[in-house]
Protein backbone atom coordinates (compact mmCIF):
# COMPACT_ATOMS: atom_id res chain seq x y z
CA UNK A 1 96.39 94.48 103.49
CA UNK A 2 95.78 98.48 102.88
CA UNK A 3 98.25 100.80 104.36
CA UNK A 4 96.72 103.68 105.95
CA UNK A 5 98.50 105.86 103.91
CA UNK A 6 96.98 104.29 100.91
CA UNK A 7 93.72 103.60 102.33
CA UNK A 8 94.18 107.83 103.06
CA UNK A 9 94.43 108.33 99.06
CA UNK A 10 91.72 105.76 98.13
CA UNK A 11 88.77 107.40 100.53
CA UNK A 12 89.27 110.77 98.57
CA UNK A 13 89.86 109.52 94.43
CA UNK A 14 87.16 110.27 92.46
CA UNK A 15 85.70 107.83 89.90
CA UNK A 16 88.28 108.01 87.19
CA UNK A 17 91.42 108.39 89.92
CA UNK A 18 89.94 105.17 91.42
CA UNK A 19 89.75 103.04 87.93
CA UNK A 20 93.40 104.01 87.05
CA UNK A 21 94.43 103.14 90.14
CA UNK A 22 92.27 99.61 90.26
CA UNK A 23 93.63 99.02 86.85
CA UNK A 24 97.45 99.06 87.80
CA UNK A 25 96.48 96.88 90.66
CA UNK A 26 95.39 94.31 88.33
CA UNK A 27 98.42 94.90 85.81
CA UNK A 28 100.99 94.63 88.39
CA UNK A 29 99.14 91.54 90.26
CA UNK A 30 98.83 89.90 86.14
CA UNK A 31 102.20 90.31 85.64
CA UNK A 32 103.43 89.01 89.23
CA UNK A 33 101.21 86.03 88.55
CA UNK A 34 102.84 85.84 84.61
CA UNK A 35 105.96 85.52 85.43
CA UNK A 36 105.75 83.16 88.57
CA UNK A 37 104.38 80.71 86.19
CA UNK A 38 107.40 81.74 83.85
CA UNK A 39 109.52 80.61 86.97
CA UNK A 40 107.67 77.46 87.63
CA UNK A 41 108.90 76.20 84.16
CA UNK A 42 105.08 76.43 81.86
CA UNK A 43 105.77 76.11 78.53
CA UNK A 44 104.33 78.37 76.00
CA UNK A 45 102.53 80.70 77.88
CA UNK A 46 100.25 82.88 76.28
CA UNK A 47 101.58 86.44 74.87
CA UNK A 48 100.35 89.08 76.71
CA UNK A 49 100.69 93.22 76.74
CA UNK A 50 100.76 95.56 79.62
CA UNK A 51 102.71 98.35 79.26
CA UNK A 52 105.83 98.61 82.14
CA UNK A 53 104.88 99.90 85.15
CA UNK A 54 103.98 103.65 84.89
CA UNK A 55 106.12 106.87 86.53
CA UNK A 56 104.75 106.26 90.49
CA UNK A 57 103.18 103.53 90.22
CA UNK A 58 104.84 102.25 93.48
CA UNK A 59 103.25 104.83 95.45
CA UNK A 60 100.03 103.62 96.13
């Protein structure tokens, strides 16, 4: 669910804003889901690289 605030900043990104933004959506939500399976005990999961979180990220 959208806060209004953040549904606010969406409405006026342009395209470029929007795809940066989209793309630490996906990064964060990779991650979360990366290291729940961590937690859940999977054995050799696969190596992956996104870069830590970026200055303000947890902003939007």
């Amino acid at each position: 669910m959208m806060r209004r605030e953040d549904y606010k900043a969406v409405k006026h990104m342009d395209r470029e804003q929007m795809n940066a933004y989209l793309e630490r959506v996906y990064k964060r939500a990779y991650r979360a889901g990366y290291e729940a399976g961590i937690r859940r005990g999977y054995r050799n999961p696969p190596a992956i690289e996104i870069s830590p979180e970026e200055p303000g990220e947890g902003q939007e």
